[in-house]
Protein backbone atom coordinates (compact mmCIF):
# COMPACT_ATOMS: atom_id res chain seq x y z
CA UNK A 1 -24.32 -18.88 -17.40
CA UNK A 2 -24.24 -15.17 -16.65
CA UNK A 3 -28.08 -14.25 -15.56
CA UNK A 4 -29.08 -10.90 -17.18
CA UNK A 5 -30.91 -8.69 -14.69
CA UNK A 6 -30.35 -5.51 -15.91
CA UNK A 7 -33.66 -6.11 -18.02
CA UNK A 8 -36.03 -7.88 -15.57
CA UNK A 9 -39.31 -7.63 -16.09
CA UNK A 10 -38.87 -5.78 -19.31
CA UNK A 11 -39.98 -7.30 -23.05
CA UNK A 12 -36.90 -7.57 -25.44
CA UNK A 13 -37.17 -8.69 -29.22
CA UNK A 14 -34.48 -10.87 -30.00
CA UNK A 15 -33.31 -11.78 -33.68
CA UNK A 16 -30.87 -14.55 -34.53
CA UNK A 17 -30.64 -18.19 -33.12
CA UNK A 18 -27.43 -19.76 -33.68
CA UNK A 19 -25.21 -20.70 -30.88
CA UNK A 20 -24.07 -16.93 -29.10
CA UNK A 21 -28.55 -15.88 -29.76
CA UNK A 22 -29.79 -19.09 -27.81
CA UNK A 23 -27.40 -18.78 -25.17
CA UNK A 24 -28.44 -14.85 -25.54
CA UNK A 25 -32.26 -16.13 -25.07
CA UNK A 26 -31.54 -18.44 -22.23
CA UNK A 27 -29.78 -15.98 -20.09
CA UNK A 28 -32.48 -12.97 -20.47
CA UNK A 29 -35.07 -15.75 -19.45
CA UNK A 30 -32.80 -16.78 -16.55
CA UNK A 31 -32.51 -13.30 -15.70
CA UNK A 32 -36.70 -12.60 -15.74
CA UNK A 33 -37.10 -10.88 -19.08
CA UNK A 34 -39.46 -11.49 -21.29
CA UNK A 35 -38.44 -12.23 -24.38
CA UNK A 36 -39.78 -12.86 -27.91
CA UNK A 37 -37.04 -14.68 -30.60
CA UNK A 38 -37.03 -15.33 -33.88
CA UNK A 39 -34.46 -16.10 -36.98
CA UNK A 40 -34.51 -16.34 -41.03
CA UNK A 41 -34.30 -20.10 -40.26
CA UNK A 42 -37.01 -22.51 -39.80
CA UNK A 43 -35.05 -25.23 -37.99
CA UNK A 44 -33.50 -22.71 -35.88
CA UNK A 45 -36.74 -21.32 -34.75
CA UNK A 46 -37.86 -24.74 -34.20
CA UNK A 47 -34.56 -25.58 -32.17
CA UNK A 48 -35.40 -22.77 -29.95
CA UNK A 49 -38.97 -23.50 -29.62
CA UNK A 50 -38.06 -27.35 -27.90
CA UNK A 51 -35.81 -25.51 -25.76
CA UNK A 52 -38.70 -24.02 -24.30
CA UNK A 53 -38.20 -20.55 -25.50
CA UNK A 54 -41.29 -18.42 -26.56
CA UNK A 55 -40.50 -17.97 -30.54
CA UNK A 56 -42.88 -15.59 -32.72
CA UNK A 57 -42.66 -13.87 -36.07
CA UNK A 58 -41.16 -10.23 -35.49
CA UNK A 59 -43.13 -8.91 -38.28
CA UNK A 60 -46.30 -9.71 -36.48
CA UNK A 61 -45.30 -7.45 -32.99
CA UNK A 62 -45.77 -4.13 -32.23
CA UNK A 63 -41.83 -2.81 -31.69
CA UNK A 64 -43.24 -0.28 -29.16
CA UNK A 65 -44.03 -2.41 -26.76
CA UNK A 66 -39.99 -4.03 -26.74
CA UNK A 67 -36.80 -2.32 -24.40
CA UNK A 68 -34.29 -3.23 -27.01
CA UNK A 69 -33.90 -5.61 -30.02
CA UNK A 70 -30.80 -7.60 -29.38
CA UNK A 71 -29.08 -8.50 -33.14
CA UNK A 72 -26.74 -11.71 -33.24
CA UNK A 73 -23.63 -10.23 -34.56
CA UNK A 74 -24.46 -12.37 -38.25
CA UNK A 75 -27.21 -10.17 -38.83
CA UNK A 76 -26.55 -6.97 -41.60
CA UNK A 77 -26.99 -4.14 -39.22
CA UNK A 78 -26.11 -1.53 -41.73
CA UNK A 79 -24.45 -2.89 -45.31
CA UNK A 80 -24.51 -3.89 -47.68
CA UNK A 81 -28.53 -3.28 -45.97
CA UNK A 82 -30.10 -3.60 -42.86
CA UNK A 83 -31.85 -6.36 -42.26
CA UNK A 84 -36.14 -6.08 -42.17
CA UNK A 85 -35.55 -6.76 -38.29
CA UNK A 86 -33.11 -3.59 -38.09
CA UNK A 87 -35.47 -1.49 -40.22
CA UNK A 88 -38.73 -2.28 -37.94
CA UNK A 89 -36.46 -1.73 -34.42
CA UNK A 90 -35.42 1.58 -36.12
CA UNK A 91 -38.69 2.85 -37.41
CA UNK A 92 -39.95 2.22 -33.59
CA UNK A 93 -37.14 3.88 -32.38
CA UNK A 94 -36.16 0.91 -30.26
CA UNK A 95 -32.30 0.47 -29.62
CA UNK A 96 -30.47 -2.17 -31.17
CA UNK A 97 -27.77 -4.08 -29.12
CA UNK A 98 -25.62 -7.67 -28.60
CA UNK A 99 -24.54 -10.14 -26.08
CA UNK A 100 -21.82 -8.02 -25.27
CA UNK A 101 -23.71 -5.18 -24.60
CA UNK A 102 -25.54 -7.27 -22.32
CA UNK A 103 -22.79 -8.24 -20.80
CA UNK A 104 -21.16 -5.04 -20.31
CA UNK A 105 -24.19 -3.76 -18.55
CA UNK A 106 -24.32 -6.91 -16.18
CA UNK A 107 -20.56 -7.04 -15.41
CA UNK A 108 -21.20 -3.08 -14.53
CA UNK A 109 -24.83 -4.00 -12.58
CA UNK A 110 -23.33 -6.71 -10.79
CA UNK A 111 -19.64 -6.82 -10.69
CA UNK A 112 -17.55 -3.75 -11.95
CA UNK A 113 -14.67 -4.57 -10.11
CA UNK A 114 -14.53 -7.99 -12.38
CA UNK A 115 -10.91 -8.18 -14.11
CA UNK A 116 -12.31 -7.47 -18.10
CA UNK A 117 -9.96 -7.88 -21.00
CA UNK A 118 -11.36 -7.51 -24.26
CA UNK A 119 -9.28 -8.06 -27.23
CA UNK A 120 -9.62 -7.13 -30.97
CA UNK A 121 -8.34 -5.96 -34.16
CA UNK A 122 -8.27 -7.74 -37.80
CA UNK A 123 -5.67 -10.33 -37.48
CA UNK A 124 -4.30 -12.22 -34.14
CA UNK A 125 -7.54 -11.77 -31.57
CA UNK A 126 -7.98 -15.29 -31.41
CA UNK A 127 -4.45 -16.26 -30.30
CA UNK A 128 -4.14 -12.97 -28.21
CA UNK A 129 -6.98 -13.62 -26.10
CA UNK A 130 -6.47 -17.63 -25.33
CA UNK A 131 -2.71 -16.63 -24.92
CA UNK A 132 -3.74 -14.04 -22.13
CA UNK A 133 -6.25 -16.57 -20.52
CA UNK A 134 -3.79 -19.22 -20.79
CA UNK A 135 -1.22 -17.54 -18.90
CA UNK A 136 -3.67 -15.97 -16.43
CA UNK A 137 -5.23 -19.63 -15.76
CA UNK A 138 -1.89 -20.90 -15.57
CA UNK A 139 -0.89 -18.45 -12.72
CA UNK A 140 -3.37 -19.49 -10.63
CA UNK A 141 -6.07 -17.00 -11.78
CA UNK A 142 -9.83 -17.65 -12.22
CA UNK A 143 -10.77 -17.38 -15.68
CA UNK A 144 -13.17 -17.00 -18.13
CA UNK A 145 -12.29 -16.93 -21.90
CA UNK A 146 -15.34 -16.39 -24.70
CA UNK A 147 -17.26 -13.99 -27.10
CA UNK A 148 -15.99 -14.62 -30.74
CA UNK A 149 -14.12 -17.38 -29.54
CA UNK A 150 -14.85 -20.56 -28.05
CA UNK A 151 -18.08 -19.95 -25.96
CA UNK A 152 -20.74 -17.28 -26.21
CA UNK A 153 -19.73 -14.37 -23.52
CA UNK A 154 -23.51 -15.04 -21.87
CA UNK A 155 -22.46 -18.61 -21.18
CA UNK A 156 -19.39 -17.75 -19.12
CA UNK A 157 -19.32 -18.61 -15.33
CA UNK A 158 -21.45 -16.43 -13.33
CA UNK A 159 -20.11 -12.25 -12.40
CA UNK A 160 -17.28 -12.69 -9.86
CA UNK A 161 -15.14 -9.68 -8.49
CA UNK A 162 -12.48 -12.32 -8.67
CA UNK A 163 -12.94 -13.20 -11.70
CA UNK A 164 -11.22 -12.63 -14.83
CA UNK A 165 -13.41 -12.18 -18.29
CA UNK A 166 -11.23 -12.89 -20.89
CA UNK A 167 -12.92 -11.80 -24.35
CA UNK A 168 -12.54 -11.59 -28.07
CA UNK A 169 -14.47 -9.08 -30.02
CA UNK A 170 -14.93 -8.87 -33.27
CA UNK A 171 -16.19 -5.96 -35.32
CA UNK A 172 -20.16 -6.67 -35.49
CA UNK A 173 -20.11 -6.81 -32.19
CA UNK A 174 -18.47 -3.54 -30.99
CA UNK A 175 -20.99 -2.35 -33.55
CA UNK A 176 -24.04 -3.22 -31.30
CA UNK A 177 -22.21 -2.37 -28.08
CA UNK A 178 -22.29 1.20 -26.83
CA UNK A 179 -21.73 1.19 -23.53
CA UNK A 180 -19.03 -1.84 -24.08
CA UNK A 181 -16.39 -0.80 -20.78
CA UNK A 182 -13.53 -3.11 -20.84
CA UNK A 183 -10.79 -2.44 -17.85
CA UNK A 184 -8.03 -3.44 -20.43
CA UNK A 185 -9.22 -2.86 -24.78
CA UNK A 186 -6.60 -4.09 -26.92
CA UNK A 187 -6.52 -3.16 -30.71
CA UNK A 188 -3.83 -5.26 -32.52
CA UNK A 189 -3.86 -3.53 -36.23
CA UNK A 190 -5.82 -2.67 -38.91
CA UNK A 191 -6.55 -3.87 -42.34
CA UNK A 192 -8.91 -3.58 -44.67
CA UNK A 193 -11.55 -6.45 -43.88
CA UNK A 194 -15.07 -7.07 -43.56
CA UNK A 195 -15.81 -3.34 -45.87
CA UNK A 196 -19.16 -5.44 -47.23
CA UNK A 197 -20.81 -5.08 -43.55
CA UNK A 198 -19.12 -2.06 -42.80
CA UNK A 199 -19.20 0.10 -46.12
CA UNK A 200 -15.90 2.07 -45.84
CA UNK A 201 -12.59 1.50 -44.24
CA UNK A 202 -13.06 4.78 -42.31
CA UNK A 203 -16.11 3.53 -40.64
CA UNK A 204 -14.56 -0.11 -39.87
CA UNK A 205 -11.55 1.65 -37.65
CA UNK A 206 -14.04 3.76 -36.06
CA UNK A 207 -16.31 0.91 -35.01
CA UNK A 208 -12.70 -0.90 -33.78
CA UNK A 209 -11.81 2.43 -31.87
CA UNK A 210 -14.24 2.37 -30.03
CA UNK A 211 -13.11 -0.65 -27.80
CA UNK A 212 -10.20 0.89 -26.78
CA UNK A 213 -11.95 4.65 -26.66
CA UNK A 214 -13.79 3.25 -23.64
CA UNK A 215 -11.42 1.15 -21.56
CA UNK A 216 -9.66 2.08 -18.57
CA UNK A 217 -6.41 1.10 -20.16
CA UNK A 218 -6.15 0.93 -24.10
CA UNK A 219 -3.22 -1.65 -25.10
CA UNK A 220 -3.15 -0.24 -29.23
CA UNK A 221 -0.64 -1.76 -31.89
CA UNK A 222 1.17 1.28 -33.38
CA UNK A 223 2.96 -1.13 -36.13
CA UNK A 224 0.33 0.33 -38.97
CA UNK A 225 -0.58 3.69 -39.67
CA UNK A 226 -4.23 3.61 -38.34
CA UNK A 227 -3.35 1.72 -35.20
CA UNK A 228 -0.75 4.83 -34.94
CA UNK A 229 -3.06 7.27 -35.42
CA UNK A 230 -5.51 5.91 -33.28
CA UNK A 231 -3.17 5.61 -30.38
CA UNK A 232 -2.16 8.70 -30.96
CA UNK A 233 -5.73 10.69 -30.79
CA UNK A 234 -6.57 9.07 -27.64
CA UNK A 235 -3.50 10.07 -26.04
CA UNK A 236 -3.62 13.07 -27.06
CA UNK A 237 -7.60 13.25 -25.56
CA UNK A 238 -5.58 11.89 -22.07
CA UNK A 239 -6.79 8.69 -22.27
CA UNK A 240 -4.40 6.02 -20.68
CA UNK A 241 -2.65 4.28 -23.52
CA UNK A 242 -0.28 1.21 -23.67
CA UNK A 243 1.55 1.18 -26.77
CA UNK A 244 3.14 -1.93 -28.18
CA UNK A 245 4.92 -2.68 -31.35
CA UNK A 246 6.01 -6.03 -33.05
CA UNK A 247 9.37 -4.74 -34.25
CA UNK A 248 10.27 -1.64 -33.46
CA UNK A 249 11.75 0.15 -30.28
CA UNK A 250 9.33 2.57 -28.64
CA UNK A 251 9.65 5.43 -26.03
CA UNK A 252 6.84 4.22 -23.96
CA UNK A 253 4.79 0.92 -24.06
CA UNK A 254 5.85 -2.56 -24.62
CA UNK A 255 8.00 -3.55 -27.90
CA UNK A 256 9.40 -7.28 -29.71
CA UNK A 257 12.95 -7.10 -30.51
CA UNK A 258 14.01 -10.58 -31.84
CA UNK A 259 12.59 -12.76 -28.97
CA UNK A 260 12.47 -10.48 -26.13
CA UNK A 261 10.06 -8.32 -24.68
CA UNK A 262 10.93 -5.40 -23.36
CA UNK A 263 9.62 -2.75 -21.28
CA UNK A 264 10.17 0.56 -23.22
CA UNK A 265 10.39 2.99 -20.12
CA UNK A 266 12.80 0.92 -18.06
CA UNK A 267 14.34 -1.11 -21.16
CA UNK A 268 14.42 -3.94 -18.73
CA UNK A 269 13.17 -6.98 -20.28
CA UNK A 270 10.25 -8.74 -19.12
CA UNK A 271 10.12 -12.09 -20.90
CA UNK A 272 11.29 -13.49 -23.91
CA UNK A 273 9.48 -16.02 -26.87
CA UNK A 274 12.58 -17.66 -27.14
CA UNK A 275 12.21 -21.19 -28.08
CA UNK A 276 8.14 -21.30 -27.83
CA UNK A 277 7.24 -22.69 -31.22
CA UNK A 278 3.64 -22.27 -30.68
CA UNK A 279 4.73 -18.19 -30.93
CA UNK A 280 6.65 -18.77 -33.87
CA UNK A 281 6.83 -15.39 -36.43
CA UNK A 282 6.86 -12.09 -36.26
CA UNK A 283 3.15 -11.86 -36.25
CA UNK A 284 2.91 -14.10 -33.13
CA UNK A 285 5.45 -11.59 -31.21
CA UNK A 286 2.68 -8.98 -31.54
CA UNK A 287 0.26 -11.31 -29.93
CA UNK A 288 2.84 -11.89 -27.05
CA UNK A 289 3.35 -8.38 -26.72
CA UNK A 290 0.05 -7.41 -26.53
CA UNK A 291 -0.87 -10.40 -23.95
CA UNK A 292 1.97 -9.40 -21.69
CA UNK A 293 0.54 -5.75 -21.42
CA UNK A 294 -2.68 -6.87 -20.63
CA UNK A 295 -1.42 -9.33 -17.97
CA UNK A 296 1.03 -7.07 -16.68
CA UNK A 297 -2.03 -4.41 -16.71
CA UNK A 298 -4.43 -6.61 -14.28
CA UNK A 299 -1.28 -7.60 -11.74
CA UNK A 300 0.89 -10.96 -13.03
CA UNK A 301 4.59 -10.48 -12.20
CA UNK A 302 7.29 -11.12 -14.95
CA UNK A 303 7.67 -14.41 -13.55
CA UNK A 304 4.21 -15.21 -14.26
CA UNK A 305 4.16 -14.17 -17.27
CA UNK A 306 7.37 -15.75 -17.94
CA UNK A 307 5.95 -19.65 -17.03
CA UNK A 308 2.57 -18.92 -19.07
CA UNK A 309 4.72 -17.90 -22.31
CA UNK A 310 6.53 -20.94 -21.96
CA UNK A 311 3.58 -23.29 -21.28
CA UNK A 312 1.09 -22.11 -24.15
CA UNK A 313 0.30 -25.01 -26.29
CA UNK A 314 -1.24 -22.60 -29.31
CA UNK A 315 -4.47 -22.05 -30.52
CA UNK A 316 -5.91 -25.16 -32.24
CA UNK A 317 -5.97 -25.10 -36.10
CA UNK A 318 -3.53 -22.24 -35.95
CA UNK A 319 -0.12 -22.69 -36.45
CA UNK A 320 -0.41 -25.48 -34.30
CA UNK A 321 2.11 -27.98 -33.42
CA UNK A 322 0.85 -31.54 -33.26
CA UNK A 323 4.25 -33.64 -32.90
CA UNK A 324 6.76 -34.92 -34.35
CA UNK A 325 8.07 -38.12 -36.05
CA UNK A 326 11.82 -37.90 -35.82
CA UNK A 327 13.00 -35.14 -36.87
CA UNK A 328 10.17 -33.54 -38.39
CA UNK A 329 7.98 -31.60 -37.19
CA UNK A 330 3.89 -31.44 -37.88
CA UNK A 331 2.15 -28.29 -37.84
CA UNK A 332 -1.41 -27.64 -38.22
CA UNK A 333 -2.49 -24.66 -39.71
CA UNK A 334 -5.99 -25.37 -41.35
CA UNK A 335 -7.16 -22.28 -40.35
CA UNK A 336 -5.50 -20.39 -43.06
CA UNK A 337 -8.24 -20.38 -45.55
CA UNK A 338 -6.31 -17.74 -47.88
CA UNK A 339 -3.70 -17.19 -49.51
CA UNK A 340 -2.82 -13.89 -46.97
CA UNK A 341 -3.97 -16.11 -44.14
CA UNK A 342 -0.98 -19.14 -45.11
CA UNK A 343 1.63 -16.23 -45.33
CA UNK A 344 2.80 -16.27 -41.42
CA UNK A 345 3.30 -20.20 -41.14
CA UNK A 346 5.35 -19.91 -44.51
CA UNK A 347 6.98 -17.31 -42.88
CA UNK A 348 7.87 -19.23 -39.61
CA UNK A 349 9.77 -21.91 -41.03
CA UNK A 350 12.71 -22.73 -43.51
CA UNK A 351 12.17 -26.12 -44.96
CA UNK A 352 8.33 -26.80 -45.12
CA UNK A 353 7.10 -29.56 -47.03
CA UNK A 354 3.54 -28.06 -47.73
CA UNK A 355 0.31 -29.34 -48.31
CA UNK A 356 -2.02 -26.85 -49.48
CA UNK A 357 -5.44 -27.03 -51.85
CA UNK A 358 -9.19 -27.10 -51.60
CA UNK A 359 -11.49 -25.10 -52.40
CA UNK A 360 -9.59 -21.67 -53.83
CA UNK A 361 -10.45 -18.55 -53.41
CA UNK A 362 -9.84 -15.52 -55.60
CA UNK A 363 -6.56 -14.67 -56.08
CA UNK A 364 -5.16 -17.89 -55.53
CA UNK A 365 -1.48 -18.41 -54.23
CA UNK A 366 0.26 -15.41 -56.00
CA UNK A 367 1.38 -13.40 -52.94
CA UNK A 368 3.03 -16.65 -51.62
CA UNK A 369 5.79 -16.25 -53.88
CA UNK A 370 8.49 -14.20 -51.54
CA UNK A 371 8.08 -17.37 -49.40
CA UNK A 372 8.07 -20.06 -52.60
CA UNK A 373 12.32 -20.19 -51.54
CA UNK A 374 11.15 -21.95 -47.99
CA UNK A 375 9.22 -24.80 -49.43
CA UNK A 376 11.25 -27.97 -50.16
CA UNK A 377 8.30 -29.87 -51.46
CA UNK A 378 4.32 -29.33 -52.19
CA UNK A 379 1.87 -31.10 -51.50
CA UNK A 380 -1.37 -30.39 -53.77
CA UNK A 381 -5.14 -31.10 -52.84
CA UNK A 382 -8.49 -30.49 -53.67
CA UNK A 383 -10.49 -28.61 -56.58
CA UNK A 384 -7.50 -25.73 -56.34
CA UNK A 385 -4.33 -28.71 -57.13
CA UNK A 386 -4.37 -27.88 -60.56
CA UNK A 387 -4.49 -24.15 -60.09
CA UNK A 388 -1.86 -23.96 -57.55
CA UNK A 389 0.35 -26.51 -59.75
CA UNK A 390 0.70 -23.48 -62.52
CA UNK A 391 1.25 -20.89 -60.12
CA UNK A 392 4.32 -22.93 -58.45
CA UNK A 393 5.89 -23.82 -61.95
CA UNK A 394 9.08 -24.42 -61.92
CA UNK A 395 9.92 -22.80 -58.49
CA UNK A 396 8.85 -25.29 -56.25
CA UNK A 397 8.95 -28.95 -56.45
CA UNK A 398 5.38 -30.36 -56.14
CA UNK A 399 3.31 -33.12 -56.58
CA UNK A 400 -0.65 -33.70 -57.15
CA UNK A 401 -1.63 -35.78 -54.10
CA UNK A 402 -5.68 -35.36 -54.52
CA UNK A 403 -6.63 -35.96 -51.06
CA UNK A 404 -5.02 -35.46 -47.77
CA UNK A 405 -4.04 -38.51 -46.23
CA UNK A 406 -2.36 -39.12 -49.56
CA UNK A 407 -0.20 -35.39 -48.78
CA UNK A 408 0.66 -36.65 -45.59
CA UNK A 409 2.40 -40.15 -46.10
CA UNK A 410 4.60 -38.97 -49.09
CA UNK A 411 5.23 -35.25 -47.43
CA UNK A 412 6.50 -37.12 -44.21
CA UNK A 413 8.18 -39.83 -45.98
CA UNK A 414 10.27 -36.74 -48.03
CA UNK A 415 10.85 -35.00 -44.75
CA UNK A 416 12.25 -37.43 -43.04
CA UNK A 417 14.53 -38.49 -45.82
CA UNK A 418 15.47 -35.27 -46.37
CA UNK A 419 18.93 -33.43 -45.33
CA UNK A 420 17.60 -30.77 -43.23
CA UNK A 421 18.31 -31.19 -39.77
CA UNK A 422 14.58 -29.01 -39.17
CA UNK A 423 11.83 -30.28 -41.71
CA UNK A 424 8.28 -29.30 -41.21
CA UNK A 425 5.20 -30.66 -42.89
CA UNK A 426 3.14 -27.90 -42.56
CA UNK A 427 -0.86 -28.26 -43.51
CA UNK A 428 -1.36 -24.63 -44.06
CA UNK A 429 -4.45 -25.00 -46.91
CA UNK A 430 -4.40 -21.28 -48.62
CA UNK A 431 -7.95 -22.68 -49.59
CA UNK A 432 -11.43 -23.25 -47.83
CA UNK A 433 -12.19 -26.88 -47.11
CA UNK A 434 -15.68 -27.16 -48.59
CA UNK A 435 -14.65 -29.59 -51.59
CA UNK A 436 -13.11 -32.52 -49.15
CA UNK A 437 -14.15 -31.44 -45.21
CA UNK A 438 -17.51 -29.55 -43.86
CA UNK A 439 -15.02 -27.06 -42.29
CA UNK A 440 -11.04 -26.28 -41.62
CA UNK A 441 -11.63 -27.57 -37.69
CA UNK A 442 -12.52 -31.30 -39.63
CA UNK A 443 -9.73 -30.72 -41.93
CA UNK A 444 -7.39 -29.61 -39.44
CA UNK A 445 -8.94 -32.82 -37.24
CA UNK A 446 -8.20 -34.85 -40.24
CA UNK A 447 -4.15 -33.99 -40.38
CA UNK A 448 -4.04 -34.08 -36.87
CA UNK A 449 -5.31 -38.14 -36.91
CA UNK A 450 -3.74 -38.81 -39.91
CA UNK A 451 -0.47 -37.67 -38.40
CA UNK A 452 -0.95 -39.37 -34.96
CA UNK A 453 -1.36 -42.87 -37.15
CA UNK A 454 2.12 -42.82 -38.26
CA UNK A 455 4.23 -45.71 -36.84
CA UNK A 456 6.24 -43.92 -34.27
CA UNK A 457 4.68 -40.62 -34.43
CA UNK A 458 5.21 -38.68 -31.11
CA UNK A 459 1.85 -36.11 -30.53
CA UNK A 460 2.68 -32.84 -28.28
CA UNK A 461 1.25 -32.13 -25.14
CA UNK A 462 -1.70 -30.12 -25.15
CA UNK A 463 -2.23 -31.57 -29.23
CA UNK A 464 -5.50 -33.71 -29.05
């Protein structure tokens, strides 16, 4: 746990009491503030409360007498309205902030010289970051990777100098983080996303800016025109920016060209994806472009880098590869709860035997279709199966399996009958998971035992 000191003996409101707020609670009390919670939710109040942590209606206290109300990222700060908490800390004039503010403030009370790498942008934070704490870990380095993945960035391992803080950031977050100071900000891309919390597109980039407005060294995408412009305007201000591109050669930064990554200054290359299925697609090469900057940014060698590249298993329920049985290949990808989501693993492979369905969203499987060519077989599930059936037609072969198991035994039985020499069955849903599984990680669990219970099924190391 990292203690937070930098608000001893001080009285903070805090609002929100899901996983990231009661680790949030627990390290303010560790750290001698005293603090007041309370959420929406009954049981969640009640959770806290048996945890020993002093729970009371915000409505009932005076807001002049708190430092700071500290907002779990969930919670509307401004659209589609703020939430009653927001409006009373605002109408007391009391500053609203998160667990990474907090942190930020501690690492900078405690530890500035702590390594900090804090990643975001719409798509590819979460295999960025555990890509760059992977290959820091796996060089030898202490590491730390949290925030808006994995653990809660106040239940890291105590402030080291020596230690590297690894961390994902989404956009709520940056939102209630002003002072956030990261020694390496990377901003992947931009897209339209999330414009129900944040209102406008305009003021979503803005709030994503500012990561890499603050850092020491700003690692920015320039593959899209906001990244670009971005990049640009900070440059231009003579801030230090890194810029990296997926695809196309630059005159400074870091840039993908098939599998190698190349240093655009020297043009020497510094490692290469070659071969590394769990960095399969051209979105992947970004994230491996962008984790090599940052790692080259806080000291690995090529070498280093080289060996972590290699060794990175992929992030669970993304893209993942779980083993194979013969010749074919199994590749998790329940993450991909839309249609724009499945698009990369369709993308990665040439003769998929797919198993999609659930619970659909709007606009179904439509944009698929430049990839429909790629998919020897489907496999359809869930409420969506009928839905999905008419949208494939006559372009791709499919059947209507109805649950997954079902998907799996006939999709590897076609696979490994097939002719290709390089089948994949590839769960990659297109759909939540709400009509069959509480969640994608169950679903994604699911294919993953399913798969390991075929006779002579081979897992992958690092696949559990």
């Amino acid at each position: 746990m990292i203690k937070v000191s930098t608000y001893r003996n001080q009285k903070l409101a805090l609002f929100g009491l899901g996983g990231s707020g009661l680790a949030t609670a627990k390290a303010l009390i560790a750290g001698d503030c005293d603090v007041v919670c309370f959420d929406d939710n009954p049981a969640g109040v009640e959770k806290a409360r048996a945890q020993g942590i002093n729970t009371q209606d915000l409505r009932d206290c005076d807001f002049s007498e708190f430092a700071a109300l500290v907002l779990a990222p969930g919670v509307p700060l401004t659209h589609p309205k703020p939430h009653w908490v927001v409006e009373l800390a605002k109408s007391a004039g009391v500053p609203i902030i998160g667990d990474i503010e907090l942190f930020a403030r501690e690492r900078q009370a405690i530890a500035p010289d702590a390594p900090f790498i804090a990643i975001t942008g719409t798509n590819g934070k979460s295999t960025t970051a555990a890509l760059i704490a992977h290959m820091l870990g796996h060089a030898g380095r202490d590491v730390q990777l949290g925030g808006n993945i994995g653990r809660a960035v106040l239940s890291l391992d105590a402030l080291k100098s020596d230690r590297f803080y690894v961390v994902e950031v989404s956009s709520y977050q940056i939102d209630l983080a002003p002072n956030l100071n990261a020694g390496v900000g990377i901003l992947l891309n931009l897209s339209p996303d999330h414009l129900d919390r944040h209102g406008t597109m305009e003021r979503y980039s803005n709030i994503k800016k500012q990561l890499v407005a603050k850092a020491e060294t700003a690692i920015v995408g320039v593959d899209d025109a906001r990244c670009k412009a971005i990049a640009d305007e900070l440059a231009d201000a003579g801030h230090n920016v890194l810029p990296i591109s997926q695809n196309q050669p630059l005159k400074a930064g870091i840039y993908a060209q098939d599998s190698r990554l190349t240093d655009a200054e020297t043009g020497d290359v510094i490692a290469s994806i070659e071969g590394v299925g769990s960095l399969r697609g051209t979105h992947n090469a970004q994230n491996a472009v962008a984790a090599v900057a940052a790692c080259r940014a806080v000291g690995l060698s090529n070498a280093e880098i080289q060996a972590g590249l290699k060794s990175f298993p992929g992030l669970v329920h993304r893209m993942e590869q779980v083993g194979h049985l013969g010749k074919v290949l199994f590749v998790n990808d329940s993450k991909a709860t839309n249609a724009e989501a499945a698009a990369p693993a369709l993308a990665s492979f040439k003769h998929i035997y797919w198993i999609a369905g659930g619970l659909a969203k709007e606009g179904g499987i439509e944009l698929l279709n430049p990839w429909f060519s790629r998919i020897a077989k489907a496999y359809l599930i869930g409420e969506a199966a009928p839905a999905f059936s008419a949208t494939l037609g006559d372009s791709v072969p499919f059947e209507i399996s109805g649950e997954l198991d079902a998907a799996i035994e006939h999709a590897s039985k076609d696979a490994g009958n097939s002719s290709f020499e390089d089948p994949v069955v590839l769960l990659s849903p297109a759909c939540a998971s709400f009509d069959q599984f509480p969640n994608f990680e169950q679903r994604g669990f699911a294919f993953k035992n399913s798969a390991n219970a075929l006779a002579g099924f081979k897992p992958i190391e690092g696949s559990s």
